[in-house]
C-alpha atoms as a PDB file:
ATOM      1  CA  UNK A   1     -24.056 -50.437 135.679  1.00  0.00           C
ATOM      2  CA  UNK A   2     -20.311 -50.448 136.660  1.00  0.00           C
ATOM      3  CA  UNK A   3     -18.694 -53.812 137.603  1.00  0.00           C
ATOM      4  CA  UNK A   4     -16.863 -53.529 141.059  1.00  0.00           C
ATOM      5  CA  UNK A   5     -13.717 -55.110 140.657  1.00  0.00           C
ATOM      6  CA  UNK A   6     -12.770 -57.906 142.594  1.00  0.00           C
ATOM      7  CA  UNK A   7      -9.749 -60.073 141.278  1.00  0.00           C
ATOM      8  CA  UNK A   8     -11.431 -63.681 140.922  1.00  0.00           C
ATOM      9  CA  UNK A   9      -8.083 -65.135 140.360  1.00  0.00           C
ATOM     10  CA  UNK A  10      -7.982 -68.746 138.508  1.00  0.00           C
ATOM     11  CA  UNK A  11     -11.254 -68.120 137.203  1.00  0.00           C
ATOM     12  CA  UNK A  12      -9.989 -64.993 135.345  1.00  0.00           C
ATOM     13  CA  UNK A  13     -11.902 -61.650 134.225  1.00  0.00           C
ATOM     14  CA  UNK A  14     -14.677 -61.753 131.189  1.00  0.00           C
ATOM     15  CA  UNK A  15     -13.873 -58.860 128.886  1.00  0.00           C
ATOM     16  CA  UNK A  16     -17.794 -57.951 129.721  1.00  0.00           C
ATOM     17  CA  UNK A  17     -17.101 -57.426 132.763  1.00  0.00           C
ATOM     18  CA  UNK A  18     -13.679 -55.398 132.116  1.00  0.00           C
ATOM     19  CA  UNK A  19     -15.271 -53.227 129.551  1.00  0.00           C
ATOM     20  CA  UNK A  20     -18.076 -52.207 132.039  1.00  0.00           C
ATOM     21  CA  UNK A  21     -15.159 -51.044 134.069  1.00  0.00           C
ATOM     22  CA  UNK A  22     -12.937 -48.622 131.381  1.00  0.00           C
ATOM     23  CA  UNK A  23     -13.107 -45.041 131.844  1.00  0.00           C
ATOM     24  CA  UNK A  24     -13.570 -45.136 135.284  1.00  0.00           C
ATOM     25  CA  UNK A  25     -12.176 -44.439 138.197  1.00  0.00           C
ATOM     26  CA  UNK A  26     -12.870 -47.896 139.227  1.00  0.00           C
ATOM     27  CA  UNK A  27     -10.666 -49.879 136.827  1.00  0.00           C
ATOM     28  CA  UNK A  28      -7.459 -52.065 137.159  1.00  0.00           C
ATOM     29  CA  UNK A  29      -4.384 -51.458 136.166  1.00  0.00           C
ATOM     30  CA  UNK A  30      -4.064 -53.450 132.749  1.00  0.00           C
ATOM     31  CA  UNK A  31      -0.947 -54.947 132.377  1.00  0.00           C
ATOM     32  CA  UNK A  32      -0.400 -56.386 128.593  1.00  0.00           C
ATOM     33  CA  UNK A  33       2.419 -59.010 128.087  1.00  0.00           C
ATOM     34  CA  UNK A  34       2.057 -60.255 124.846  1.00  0.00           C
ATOM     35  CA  UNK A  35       4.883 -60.932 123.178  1.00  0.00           C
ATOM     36  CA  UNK A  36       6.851 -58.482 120.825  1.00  0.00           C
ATOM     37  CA  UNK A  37       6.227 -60.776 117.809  1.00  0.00           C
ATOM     38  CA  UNK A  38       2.641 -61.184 118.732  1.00  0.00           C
ATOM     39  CA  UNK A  39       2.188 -57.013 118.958  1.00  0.00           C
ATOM     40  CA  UNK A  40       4.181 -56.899 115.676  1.00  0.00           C
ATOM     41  CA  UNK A  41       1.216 -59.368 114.053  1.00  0.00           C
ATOM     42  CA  UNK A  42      -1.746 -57.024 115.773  1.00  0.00           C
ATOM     43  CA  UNK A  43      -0.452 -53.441 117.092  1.00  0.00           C
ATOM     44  CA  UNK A  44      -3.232 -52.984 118.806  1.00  0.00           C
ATOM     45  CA  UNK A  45      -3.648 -52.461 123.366  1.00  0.00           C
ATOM     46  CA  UNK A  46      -6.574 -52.508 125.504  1.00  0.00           C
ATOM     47  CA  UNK A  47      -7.390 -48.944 126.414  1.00  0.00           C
ATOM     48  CA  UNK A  48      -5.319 -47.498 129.530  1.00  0.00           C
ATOM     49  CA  UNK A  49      -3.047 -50.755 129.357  1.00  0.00           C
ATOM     50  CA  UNK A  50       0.335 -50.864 129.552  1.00  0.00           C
ATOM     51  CA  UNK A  51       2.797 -53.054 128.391  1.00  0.00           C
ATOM     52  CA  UNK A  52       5.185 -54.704 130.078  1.00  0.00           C
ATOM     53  CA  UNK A  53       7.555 -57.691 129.806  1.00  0.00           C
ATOM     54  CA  UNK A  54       6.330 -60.872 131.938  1.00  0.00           C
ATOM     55  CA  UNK A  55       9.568 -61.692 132.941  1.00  0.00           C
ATOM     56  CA  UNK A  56       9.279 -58.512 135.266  1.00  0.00           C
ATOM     57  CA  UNK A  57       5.932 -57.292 135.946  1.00  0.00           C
ATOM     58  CA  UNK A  58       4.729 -55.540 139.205  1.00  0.00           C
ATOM     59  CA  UNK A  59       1.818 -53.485 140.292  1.00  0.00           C
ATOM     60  CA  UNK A  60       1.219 -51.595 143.615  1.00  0.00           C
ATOM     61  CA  UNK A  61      -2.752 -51.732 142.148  1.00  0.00           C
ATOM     62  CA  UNK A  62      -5.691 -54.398 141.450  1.00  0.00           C
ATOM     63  CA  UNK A  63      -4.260 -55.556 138.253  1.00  0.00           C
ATOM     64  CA  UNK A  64      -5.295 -57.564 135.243  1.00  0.00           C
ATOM     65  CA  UNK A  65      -2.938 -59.070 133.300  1.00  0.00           C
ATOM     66  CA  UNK A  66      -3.418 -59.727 129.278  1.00  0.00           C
ATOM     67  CA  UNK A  67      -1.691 -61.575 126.651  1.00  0.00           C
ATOM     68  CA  UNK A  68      -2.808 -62.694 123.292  1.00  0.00           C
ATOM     69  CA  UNK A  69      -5.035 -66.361 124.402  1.00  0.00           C
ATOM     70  CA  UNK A  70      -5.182 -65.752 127.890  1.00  0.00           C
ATOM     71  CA  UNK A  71      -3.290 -68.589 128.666  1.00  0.00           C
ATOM     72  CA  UNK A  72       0.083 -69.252 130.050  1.00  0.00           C
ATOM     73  CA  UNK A  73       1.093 -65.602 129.703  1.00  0.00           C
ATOM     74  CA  UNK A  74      -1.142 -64.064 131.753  1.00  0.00           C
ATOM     75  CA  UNK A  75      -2.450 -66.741 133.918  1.00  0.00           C
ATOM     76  CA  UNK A  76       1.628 -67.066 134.997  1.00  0.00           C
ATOM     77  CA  UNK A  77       1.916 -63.577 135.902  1.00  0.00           C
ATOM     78  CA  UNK A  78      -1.451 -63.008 137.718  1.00  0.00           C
ATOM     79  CA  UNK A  79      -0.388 -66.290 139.551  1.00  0.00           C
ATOM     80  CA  UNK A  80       3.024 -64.638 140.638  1.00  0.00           C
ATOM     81  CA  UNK A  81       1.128 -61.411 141.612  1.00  0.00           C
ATOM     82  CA  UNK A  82      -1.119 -63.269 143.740  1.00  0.00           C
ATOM     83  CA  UNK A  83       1.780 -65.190 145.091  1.00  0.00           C
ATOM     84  CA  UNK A  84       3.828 -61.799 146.216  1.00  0.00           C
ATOM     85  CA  UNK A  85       0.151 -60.868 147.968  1.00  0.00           C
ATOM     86  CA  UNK A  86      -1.057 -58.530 145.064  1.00  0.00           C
ATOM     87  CA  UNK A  87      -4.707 -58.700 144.221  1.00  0.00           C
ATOM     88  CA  UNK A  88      -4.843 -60.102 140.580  1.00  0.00           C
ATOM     89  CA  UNK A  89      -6.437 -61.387 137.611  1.00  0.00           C
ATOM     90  CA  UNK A  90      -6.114 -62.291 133.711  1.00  0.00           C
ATOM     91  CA  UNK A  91      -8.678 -61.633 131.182  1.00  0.00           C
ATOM     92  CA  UNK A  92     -10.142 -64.593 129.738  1.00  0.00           C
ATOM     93  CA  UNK A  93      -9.883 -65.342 126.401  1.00  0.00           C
ATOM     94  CA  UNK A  94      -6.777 -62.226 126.073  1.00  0.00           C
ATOM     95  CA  UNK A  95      -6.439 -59.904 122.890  1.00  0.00           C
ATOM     96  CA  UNK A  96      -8.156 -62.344 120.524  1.00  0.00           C
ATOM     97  CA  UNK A  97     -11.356 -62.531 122.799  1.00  0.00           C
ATOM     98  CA  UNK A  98     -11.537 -59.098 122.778  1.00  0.00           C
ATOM     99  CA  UNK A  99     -10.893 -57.923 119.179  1.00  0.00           C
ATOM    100  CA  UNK A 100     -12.915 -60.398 118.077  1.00  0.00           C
ATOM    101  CA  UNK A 101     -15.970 -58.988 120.057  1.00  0.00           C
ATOM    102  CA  UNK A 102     -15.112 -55.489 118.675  1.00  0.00           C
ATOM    103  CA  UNK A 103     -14.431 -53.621 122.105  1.00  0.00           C
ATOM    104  CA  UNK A 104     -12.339 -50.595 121.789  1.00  0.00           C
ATOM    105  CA  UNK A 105      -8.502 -50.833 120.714  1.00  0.00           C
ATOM    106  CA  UNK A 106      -5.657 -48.318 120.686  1.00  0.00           C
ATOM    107  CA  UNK A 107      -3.484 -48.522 117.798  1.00  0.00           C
ATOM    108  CA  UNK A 108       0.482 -48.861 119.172  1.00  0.00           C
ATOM    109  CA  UNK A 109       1.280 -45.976 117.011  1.00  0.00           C
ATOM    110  CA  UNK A 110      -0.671 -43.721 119.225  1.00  0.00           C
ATOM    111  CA  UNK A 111       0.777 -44.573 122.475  1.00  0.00           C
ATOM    112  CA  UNK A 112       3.661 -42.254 124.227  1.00  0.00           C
ATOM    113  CA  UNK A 113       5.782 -44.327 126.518  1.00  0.00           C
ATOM    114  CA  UNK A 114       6.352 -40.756 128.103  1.00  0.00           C
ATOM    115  CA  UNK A 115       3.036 -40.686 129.034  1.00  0.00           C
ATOM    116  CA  UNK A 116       3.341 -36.349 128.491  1.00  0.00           C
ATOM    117  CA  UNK A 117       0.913 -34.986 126.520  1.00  0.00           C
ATOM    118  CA  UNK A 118       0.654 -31.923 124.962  1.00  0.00           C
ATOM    119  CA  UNK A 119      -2.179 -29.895 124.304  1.00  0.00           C
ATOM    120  CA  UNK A 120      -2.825 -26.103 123.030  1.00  0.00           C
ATOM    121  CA  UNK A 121      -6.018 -25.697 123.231  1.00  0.00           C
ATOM    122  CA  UNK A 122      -7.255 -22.554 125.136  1.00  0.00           C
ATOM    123  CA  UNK A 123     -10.913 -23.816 125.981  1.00  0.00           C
ATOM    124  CA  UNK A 124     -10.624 -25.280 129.570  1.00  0.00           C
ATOM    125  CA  UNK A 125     -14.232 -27.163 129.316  1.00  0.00           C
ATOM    126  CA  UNK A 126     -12.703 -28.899 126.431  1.00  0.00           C
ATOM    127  CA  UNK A 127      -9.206 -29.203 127.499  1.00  0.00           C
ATOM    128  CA  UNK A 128     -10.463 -30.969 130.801  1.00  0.00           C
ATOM    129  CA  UNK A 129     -12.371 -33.389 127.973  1.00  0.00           C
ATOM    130  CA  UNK A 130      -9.089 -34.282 126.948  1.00  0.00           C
ATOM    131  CA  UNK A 131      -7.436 -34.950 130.286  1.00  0.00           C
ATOM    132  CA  UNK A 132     -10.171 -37.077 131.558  1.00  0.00           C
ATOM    133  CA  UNK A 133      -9.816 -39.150 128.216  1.00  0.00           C
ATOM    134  CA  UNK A 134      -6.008 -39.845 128.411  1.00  0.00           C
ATOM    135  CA  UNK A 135      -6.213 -40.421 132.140  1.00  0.00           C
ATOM    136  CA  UNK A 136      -8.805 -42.661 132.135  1.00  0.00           C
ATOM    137  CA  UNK A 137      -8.765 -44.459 128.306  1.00  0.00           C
ATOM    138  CA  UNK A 138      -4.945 -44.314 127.563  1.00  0.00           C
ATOM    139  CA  UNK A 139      -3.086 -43.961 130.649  1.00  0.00           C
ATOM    140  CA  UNK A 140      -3.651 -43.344 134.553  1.00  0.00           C
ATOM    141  CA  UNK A 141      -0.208 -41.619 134.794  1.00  0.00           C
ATOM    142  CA  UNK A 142      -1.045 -39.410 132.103  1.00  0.00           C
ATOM    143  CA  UNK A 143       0.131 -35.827 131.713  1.00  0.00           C
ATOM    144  CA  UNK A 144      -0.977 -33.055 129.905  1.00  0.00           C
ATOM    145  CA  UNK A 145       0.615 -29.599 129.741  1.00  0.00           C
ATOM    146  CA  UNK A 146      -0.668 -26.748 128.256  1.00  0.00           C
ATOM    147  CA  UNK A 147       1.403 -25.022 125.540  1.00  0.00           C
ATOM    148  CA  UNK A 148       1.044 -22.267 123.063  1.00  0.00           C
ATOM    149  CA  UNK A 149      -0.610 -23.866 119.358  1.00  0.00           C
ATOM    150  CA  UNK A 150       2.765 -22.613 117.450  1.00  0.00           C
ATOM    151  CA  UNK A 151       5.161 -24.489 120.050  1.00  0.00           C
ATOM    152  CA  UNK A 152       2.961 -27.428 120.919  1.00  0.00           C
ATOM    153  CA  UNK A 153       4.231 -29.569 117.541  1.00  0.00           C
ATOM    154  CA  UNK A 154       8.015 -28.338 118.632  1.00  0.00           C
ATOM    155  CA  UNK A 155       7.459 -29.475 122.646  1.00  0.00           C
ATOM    156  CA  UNK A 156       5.585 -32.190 121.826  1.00  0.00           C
ATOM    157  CA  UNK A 157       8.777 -33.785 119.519  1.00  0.00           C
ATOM    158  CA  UNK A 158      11.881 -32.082 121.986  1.00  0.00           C
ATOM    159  CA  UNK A 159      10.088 -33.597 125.057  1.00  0.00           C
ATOM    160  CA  UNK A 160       9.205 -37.005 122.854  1.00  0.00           C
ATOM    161  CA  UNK A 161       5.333 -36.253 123.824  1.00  0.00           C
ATOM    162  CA  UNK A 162       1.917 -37.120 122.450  1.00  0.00           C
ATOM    163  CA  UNK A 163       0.532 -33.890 120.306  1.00  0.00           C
ATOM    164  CA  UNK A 164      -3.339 -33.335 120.629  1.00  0.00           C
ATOM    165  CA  UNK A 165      -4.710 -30.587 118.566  1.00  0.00           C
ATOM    166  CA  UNK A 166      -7.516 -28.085 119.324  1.00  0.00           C
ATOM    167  CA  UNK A 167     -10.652 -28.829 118.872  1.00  0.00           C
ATOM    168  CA  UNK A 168      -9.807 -32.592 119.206  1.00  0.00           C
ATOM    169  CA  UNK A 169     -10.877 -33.942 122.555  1.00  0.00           C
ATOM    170  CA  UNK A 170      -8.726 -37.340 121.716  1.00  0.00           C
ATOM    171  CA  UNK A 171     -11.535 -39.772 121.728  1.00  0.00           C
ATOM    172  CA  UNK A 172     -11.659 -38.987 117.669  1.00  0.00           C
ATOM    173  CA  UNK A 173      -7.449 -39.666 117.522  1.00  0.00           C
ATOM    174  CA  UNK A 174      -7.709 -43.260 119.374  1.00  0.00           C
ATOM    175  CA  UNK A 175     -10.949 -44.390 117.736  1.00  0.00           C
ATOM    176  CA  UNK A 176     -12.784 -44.517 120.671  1.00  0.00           C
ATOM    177  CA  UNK A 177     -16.386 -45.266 118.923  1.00  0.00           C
ATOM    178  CA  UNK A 178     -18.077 -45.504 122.455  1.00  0.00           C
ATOM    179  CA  UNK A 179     -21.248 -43.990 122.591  1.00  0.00           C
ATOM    180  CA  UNK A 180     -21.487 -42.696 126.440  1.00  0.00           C
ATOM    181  CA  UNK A 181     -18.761 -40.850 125.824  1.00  0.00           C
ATOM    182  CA  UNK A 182     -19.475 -39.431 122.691  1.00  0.00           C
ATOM    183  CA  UNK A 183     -22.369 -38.156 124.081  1.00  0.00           C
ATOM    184  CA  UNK A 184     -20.414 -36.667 126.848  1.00  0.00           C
ATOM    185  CA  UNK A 185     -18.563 -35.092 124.233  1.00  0.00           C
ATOM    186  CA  UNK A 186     -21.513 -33.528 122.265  1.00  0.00           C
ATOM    187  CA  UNK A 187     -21.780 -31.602 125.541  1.00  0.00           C
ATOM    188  CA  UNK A 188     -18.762 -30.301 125.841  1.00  0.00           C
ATOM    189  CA  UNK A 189     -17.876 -30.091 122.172  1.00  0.00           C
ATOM    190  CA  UNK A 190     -20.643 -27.771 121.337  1.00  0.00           C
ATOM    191  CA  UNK A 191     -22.342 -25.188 122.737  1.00  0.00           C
ATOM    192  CA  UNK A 192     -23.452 -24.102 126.171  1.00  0.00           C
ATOM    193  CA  UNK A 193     -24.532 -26.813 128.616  1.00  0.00           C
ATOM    194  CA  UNK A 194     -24.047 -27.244 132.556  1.00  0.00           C
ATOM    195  CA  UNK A 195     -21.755 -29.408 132.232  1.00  0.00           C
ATOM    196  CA  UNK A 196     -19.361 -26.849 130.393  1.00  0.00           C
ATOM    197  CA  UNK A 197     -20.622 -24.311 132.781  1.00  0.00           C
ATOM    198  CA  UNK A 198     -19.411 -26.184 135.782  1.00  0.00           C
ATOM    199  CA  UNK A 199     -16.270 -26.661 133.964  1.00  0.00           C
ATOM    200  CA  UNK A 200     -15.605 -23.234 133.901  1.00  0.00           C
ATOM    201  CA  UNK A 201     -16.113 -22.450 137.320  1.00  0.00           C
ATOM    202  CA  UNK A 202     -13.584 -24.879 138.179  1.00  0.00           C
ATOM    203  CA  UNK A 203     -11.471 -22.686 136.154  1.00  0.00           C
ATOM    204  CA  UNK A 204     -12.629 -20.018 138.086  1.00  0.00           C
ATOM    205  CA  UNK A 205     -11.667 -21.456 141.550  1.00  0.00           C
ATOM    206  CA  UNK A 206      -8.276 -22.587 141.013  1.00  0.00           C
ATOM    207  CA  UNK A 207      -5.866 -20.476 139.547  1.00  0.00           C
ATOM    208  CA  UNK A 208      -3.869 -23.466 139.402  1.00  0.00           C
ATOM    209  CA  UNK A 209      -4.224 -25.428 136.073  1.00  0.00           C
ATOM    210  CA  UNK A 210      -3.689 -29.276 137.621  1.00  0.00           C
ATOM    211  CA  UNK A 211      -5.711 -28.226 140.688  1.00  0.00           C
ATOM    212  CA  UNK A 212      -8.856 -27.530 138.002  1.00  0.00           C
ATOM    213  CA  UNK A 213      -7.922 -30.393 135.807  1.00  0.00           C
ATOM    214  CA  UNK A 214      -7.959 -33.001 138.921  1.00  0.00           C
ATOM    215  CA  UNK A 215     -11.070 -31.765 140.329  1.00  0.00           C
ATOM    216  CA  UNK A 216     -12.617 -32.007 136.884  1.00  0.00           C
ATOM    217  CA  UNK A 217     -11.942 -35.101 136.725  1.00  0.00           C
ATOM    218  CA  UNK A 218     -14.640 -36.158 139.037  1.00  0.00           C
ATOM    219  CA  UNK A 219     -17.159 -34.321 137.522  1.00  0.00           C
ATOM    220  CA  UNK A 220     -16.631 -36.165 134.121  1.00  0.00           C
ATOM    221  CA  UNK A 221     -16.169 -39.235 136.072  1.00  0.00           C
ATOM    222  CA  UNK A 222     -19.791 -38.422 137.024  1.00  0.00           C
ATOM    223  CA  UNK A 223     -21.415 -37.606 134.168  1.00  0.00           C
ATOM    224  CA  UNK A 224     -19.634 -40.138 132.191  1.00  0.00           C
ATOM    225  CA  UNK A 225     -21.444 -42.665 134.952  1.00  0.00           C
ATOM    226  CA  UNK A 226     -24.327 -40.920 134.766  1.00  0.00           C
ATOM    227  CA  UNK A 227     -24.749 -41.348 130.174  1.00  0.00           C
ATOM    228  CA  UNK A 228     -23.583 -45.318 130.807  1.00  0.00           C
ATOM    229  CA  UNK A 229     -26.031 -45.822 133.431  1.00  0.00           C
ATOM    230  CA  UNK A 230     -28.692 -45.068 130.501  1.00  0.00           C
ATOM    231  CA  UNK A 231     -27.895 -47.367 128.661  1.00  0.00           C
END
């Protein structure tokens, strides 16, 4: 089952309960501000977190804020949030709690702070795959543009964007060993299914790539929902 967020303030955010919210449409903006030296030590983020300095954080969404203890850090700055009337939270225990119960981590390295992406593969079913994974496991303001495979490796470095190749669907690339979704991927990955069929009708309907890839996105959101619930 999905956790409904609710920002419980002093009392903080389990990581339970904030992995039972990633890759969903549900979940907070994650707001990491560990220190540079502590990132150098461990360059690893929370999926769909972003970093930010804690000196100057702000958030026009639910937020939960994460440094390396879950102490001062990001107790301050959910504090300060709350204080400016923004609804938020830190997660208990911060980076350490977390790797040490061996949720899902995205190395630094793999992390645009473009947030472009650029794709060239031609299957829409799969391409979609790949949207709904950087929107909801990397970044919310995500983009990914569609490019042909021998210019993808030349936009991708002239426009300082994140490369995905064909036949990836990016869940491999960020070590995303998370079995709902790998099962969502099996069915989109390989052959025929109806979830790929649906998928192309939406490529059907709109002629518009980013009108097909947003209303795809609720249809993974759904069946993604639909593998975790069976769990």
């Amino acid at each position: 089952m999905h956790t409904e967020f609710t920002a419980t303030g002093a009392a903080g955010l389990s990581p339970k309960s904030l992995l039972s919210l990633l890759g969903t449409a549900k979940a907070p903006n994650l707001i990491d501000v560990c220190l540079d030296e502590h990132i150098a030590q461990d360059p690893y983020l929370i999926p769909s977190s972003r970093r930010m300095s804690y000196l100057d954080v702000d958030t026009d969404r639910p937020a939960v804020v994460i440094c390396q203890k879950g102490l001062k850090l990001s107790q301050g700055v959910a504090a300060l949030l709350r204080h400016q009337g923004r609804q938020a939270t830190f997660l208990q225990g911060g980076q350490f709690a977390w790797r040490d119960l061996g949720y899902p981590r995205i190395a630094l390295q793999h992390i645009v702070s473009s947030d472009l992406w650029v794709t060239s593969e031609d299957d829409f079913p799969k391409r979609a795959l790949q949207f709904w994974t950087l929107k909801r496991w990397i970044s919310p303001t995500a983009k990914l543009i569609h490019i042909p495979d021998d210019q993808a490796a030349l936009v991708g470095e002239r426009f300082e964007a994140g490369v995905l190749p064909p036949d990836h669907t990016g869940a491999d690339l960020f070590n995303l060993d998370i079995k709902p979704l790998q099962n969502l991927e099996k069915q989109i990955m390989g052959g025929q299914s109806d979830i790929r069929l649906i998928l192309r009708g939406l490529e059907v309907l709109y002629d518009k790539e980013n009108k097909g890839l947003k209303h795809a996105l609720t249809l993974l959101d759904a069946a993604y929902a639909g593998y975790r619930s069976c769990q």
